[in-house]
Protein backbone atom coordinates (compact mmCIF):
# COMPACT_ATOMS: atom_id res chain seq x y z
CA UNK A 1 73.17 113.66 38.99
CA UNK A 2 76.43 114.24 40.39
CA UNK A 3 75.09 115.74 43.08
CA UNK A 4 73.57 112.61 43.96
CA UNK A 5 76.42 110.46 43.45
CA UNK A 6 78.20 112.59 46.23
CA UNK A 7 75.30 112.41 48.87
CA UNK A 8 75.71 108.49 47.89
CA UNK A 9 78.64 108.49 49.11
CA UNK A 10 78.73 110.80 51.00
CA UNK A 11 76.01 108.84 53.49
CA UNK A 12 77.96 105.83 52.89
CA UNK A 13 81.09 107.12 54.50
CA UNK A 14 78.93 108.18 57.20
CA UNK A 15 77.37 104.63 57.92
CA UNK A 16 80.71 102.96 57.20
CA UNK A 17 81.98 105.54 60.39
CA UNK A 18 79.31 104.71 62.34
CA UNK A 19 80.13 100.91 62.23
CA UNK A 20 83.88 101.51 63.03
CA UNK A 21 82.73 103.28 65.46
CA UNK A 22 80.69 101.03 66.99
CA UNK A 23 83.00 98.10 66.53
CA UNK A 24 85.45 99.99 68.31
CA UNK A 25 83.40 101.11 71.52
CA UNK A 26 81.28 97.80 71.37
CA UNK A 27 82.97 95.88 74.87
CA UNK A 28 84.92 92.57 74.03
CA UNK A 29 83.85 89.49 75.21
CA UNK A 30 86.47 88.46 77.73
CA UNK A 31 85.81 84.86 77.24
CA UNK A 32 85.66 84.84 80.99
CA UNK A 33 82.84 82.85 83.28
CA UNK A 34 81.36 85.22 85.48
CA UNK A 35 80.82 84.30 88.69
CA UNK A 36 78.14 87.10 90.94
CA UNK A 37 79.79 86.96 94.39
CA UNK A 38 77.98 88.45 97.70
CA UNK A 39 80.06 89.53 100.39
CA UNK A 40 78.53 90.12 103.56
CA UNK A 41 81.21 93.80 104.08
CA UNK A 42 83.43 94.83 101.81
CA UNK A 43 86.74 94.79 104.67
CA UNK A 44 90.63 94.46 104.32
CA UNK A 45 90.13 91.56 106.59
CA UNK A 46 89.29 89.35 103.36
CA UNK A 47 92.63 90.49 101.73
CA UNK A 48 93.05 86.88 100.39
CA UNK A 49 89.84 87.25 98.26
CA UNK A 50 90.89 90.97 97.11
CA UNK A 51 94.49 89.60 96.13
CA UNK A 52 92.78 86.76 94.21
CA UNK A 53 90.73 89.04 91.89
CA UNK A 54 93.45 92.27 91.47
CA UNK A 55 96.38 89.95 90.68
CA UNK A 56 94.94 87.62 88.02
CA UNK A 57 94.75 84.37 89.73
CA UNK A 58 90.69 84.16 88.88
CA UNK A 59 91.42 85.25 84.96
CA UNK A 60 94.05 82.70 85.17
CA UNK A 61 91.28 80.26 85.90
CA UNK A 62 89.05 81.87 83.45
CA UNK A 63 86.68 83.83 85.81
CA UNK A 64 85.36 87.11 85.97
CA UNK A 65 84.22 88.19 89.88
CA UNK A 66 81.77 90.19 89.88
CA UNK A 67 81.53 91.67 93.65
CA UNK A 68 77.98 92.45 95.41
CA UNK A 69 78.34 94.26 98.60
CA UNK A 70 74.92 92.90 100.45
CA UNK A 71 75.55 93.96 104.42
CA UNK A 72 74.11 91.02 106.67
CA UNK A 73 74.89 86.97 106.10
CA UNK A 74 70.81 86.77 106.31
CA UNK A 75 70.87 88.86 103.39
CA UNK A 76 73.51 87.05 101.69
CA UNK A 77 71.88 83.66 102.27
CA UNK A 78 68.63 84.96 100.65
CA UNK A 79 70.89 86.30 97.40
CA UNK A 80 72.23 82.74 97.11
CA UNK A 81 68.43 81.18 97.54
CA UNK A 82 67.32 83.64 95.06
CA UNK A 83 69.65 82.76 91.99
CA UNK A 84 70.91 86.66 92.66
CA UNK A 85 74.06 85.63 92.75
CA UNK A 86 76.02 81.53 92.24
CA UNK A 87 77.96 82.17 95.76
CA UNK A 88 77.79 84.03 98.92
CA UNK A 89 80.42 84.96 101.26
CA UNK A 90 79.75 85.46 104.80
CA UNK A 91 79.25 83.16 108.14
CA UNK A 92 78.30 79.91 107.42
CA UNK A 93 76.00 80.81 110.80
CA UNK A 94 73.98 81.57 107.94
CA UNK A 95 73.69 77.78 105.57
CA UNK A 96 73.59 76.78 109.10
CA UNK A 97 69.99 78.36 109.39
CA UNK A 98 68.69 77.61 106.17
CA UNK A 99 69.82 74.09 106.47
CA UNK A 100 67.22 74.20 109.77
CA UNK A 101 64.47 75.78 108.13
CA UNK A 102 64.19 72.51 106.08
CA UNK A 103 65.43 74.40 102.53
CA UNK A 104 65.86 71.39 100.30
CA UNK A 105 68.32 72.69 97.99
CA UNK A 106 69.88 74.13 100.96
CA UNK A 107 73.33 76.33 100.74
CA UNK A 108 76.71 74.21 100.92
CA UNK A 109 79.86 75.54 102.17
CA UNK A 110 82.73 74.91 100.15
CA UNK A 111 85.51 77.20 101.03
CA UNK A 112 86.59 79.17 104.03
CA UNK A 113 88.96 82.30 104.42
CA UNK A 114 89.10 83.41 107.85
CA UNK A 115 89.53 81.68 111.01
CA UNK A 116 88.30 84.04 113.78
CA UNK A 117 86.47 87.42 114.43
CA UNK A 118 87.50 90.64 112.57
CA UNK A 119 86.18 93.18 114.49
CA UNK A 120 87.68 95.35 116.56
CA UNK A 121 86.14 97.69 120.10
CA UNK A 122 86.35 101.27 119.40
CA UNK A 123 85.64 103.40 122.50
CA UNK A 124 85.08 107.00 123.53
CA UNK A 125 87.61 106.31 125.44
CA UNK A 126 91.83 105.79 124.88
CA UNK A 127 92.23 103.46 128.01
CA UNK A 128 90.47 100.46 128.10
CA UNK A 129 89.58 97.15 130.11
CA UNK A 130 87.59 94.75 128.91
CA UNK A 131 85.55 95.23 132.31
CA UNK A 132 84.89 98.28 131.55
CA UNK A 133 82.40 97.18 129.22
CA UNK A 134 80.37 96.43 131.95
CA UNK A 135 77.05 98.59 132.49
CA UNK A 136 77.53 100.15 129.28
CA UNK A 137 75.85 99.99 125.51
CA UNK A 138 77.54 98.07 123.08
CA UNK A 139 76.38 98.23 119.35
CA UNK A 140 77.11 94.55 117.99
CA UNK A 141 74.88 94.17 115.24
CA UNK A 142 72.48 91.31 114.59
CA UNK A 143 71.70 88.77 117.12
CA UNK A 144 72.53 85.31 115.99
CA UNK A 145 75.07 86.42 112.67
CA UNK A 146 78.60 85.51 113.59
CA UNK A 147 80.07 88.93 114.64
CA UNK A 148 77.56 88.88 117.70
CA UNK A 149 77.88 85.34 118.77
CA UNK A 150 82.16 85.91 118.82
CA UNK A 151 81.80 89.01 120.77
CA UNK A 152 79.82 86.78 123.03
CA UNK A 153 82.69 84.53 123.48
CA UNK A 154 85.27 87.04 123.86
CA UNK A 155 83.21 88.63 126.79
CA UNK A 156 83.25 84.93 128.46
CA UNK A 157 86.85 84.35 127.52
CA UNK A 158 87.81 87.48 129.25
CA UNK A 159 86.13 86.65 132.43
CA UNK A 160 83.03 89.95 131.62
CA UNK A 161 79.73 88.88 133.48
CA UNK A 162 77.48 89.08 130.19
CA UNK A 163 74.76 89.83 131.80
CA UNK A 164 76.36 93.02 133.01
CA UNK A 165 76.91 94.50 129.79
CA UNK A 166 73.80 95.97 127.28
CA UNK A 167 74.48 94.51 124.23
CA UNK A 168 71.89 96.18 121.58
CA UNK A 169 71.13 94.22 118.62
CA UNK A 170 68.67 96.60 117.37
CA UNK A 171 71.60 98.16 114.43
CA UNK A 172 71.66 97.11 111.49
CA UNK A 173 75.49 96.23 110.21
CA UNK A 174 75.66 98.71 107.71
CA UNK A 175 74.36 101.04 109.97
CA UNK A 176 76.73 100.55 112.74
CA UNK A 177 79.76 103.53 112.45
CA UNK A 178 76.89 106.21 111.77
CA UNK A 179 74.73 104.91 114.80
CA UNK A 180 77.87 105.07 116.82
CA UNK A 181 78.90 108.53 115.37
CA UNK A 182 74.92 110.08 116.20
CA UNK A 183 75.60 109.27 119.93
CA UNK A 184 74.04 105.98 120.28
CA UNK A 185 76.09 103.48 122.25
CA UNK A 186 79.58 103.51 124.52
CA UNK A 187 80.96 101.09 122.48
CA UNK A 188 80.89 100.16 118.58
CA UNK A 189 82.29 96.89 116.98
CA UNK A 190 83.76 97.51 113.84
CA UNK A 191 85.79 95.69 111.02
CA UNK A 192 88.57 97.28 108.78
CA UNK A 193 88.86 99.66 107.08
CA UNK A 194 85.19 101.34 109.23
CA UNK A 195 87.14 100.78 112.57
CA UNK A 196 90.43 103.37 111.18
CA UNK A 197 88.09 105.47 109.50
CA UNK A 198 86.45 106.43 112.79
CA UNK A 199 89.18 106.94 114.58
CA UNK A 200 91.14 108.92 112.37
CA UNK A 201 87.90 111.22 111.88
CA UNK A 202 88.14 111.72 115.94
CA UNK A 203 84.41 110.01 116.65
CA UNK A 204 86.40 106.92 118.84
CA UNK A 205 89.42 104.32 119.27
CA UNK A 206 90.17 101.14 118.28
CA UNK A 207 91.04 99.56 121.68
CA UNK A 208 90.73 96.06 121.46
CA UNK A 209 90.46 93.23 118.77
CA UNK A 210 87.65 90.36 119.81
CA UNK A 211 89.39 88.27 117.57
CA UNK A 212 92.34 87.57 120.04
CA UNK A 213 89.66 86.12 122.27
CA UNK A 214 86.53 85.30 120.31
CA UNK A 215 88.70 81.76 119.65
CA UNK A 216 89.12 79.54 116.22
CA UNK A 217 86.48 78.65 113.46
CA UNK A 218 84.90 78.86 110.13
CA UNK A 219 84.30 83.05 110.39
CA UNK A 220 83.61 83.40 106.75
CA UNK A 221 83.13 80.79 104.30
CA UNK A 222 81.82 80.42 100.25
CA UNK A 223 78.44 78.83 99.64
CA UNK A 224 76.03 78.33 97.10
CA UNK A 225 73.38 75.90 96.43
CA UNK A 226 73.51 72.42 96.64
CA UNK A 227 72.06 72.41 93.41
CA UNK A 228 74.53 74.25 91.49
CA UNK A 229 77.30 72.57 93.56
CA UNK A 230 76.52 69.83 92.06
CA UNK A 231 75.95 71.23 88.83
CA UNK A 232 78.81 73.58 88.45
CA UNK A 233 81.86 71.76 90.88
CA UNK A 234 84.17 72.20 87.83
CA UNK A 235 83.56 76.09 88.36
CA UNK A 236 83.85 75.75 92.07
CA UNK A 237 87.02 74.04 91.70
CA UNK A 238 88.70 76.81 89.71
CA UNK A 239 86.95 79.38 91.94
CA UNK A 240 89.04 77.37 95.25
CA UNK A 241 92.56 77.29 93.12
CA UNK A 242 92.54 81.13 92.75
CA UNK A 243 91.23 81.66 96.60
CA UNK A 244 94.21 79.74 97.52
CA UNK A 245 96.57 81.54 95.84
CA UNK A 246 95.35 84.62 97.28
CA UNK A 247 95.57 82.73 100.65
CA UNK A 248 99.30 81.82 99.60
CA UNK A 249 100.12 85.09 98.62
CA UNK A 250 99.42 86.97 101.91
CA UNK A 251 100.87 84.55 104.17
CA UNK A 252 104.03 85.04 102.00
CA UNK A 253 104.30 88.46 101.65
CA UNK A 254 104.47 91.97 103.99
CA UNK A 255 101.67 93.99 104.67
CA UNK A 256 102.51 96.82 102.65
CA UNK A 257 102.92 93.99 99.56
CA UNK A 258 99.50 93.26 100.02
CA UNK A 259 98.36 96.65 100.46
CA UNK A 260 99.61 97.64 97.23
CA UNK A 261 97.57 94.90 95.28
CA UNK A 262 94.64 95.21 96.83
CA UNK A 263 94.13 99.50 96.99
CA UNK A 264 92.09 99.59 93.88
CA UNK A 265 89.51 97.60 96.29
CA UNK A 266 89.62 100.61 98.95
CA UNK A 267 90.05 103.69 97.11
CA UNK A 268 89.12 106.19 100.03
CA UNK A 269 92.07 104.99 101.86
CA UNK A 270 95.68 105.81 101.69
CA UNK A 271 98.32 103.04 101.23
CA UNK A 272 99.75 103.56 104.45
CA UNK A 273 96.67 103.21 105.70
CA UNK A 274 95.81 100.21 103.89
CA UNK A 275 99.01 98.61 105.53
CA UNK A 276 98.69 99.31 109.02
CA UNK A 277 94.86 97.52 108.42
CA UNK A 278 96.13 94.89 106.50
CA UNK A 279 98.99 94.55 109.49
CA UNK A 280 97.00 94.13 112.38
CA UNK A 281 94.71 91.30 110.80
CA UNK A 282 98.25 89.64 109.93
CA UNK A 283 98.98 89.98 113.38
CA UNK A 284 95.90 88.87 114.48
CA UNK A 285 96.06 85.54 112.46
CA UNK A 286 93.23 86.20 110.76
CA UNK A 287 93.29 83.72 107.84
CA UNK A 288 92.96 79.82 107.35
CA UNK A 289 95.94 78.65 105.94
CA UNK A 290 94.19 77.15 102.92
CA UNK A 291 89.97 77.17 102.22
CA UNK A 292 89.66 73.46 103.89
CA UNK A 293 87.52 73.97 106.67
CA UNK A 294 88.41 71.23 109.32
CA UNK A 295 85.02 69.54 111.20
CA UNK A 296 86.59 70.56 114.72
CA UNK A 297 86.74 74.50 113.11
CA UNK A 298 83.15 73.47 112.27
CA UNK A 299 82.11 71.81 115.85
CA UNK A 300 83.35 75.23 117.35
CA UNK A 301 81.08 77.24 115.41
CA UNK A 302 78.46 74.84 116.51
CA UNK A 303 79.02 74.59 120.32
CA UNK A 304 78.85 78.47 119.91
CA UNK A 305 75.59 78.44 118.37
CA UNK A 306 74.01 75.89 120.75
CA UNK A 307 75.75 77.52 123.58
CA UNK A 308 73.63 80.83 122.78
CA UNK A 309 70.62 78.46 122.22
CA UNK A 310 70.39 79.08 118.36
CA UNK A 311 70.85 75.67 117.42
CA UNK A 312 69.58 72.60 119.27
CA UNK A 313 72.15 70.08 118.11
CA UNK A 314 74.87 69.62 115.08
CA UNK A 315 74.41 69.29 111.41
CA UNK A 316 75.75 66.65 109.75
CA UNK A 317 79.06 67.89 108.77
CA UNK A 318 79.56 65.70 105.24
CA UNK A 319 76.50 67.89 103.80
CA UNK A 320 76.67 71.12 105.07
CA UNK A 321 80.64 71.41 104.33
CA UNK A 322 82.12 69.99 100.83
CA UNK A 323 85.63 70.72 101.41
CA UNK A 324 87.67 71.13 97.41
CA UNK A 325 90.51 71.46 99.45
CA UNK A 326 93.01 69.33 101.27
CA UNK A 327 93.07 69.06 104.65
């Protein structure tokens, strides 16, 4: 009998262990809204939107960002369409299309973040003219997504006969810097932190920045469905309050301020690294000054896209873009 009486308890001990246990490892609810974000490249140049999540300002708002790398803003687009994900960041190239294709609950842009192309030429070569881009390969990526079209326009801006230069669209964007490294091209454009990377593993140089000459727009904007716009603009509200104190934040502080906040988000590179990337897209101007996207930003995009005979003639502004923002 008393042997009993001490498996009794014995097993209840156990079981009450086991639920301690469990309480203890089970996750907490943070209380938090999450939000299922898809960014087009996971880059430095969107330092704002890294700043945003690593300092607080979206928990301040009571969000949780969860981050979905998905290389490609056709890709992205088709996340959003999907229910994947509530928002996707990319060019707005992309809402653009859709909106053309006749999708009725079509993708609205509601916040932009940069204001012109973040890619930079690396070349085989240290010295470099932008004429010298003439009868050779250049690996730009998709035709028709916004990193192609602004290379485009840099080539016109700095007087390059276009027709002179083989652009090959045939890449995919993720596949770009391994394309480049396996011999294919004379030229590779690259964002931050793939552009550094290259370099400092010996396969090229970072010789020019196409965003010095690609010109001013919408380069990457927040969308989602005109459906859950609607639905959810309380969200999307909060969402724009912590994307413009991230937007705040780096035009108010150094490089290497930045850098330190937003490391966790590239862990394969060193802070002094980090800072000199972070550095040259301050330099460059890189970001809007808050997420209102003006309609001339918007009409520049456009002439770009009917200019390259993508786009016959503009949307209508009021639905495509629903600023939350202040001019």
């Amino acid at each position: 009998m008393k042997k009993k009486i001490i498996a009794t308890v014995i097993g209840l001990l156990l079981i009450v262990a086991m639920v301690v246990t469990y309480t203890m490892l089970k996750p907490e609810d943070s209380g938090l809204q999450k939000i299922r974000v898809s960014e087009v490249t996971h880059s430095a140049f969107y330092a704002p939107l890294y700043v945003a999540i690593e300092d607080g300002y979206f928990e301040e708002e009571g969000l949780e960002i969860e981050l979905l790398l998905t290389p490609g803003a056709d890709k992205v687009a088709a996340a959003v369409l999907s229910g994947d994900v509530e928002i996707g960041f990319a060019g707005p190239e992309s809402a653009i299309y859709v909106y053309e294709g006749g999708e009725e609950d079509y993708l609205v842009t509601f916040a932009g973040l940069t204001k012109r192309d973040g890619q930079f030429i690396i070349s085989k070569d240290q010295e470099f003219e932008w004429s010298d881009l003439e009868g050779k390969e250049v690996l730009v990526g998709r035709k028709g997504g916004m990193p192609a079209l602004n290379f485009l326009n840099a080539l016109e801006n700095a007087w390059v006969d276009v027709s002179k230069v083989n652009i090959n669209y045939s890449v995919d964007f993720a596949s770009l810097s391994g394309s480049y490294i396996g011999g294919m091209g004379d030229f590779v454009n690259l964002f931050e932190p793939n552009a550094t990377k290259l370099e400092d593993q010996g396969f090229g140089y970072v010789v020019a920045s196409i965003g010095e000459l690609s010109g001013e727009m919408p380069y990457t904007a927040f969308y989602t469905k005109k459906s859950y716009f609607d639905e959810q603009k309380d969200t999307l509200e909060k969402f724009n309050r912590a994307l413009n104190k991230g937007i705040d934040y780096v035009y108010n502080h150094s490089a290497r301020e930045i850098a330190e906040i937003i490391l966790p988000q590239f862990p394969d590179n060193s802070l002094d690294e980090l800072e000199s990337i972070v550095l040259r897209y301050k330099e460059s101007d890189s970001w809007l000054s808050s997420t209102y996207i003006s309609e001339e930003y918007y009409r520049n995009l456009e002439d770009l896209m009917i200019q390259n005979d993508l786009l016959d003639d503009y949307v209508p502004f009021n639905d495509l873009v629903k600023n939350l923002s202040d001019e």
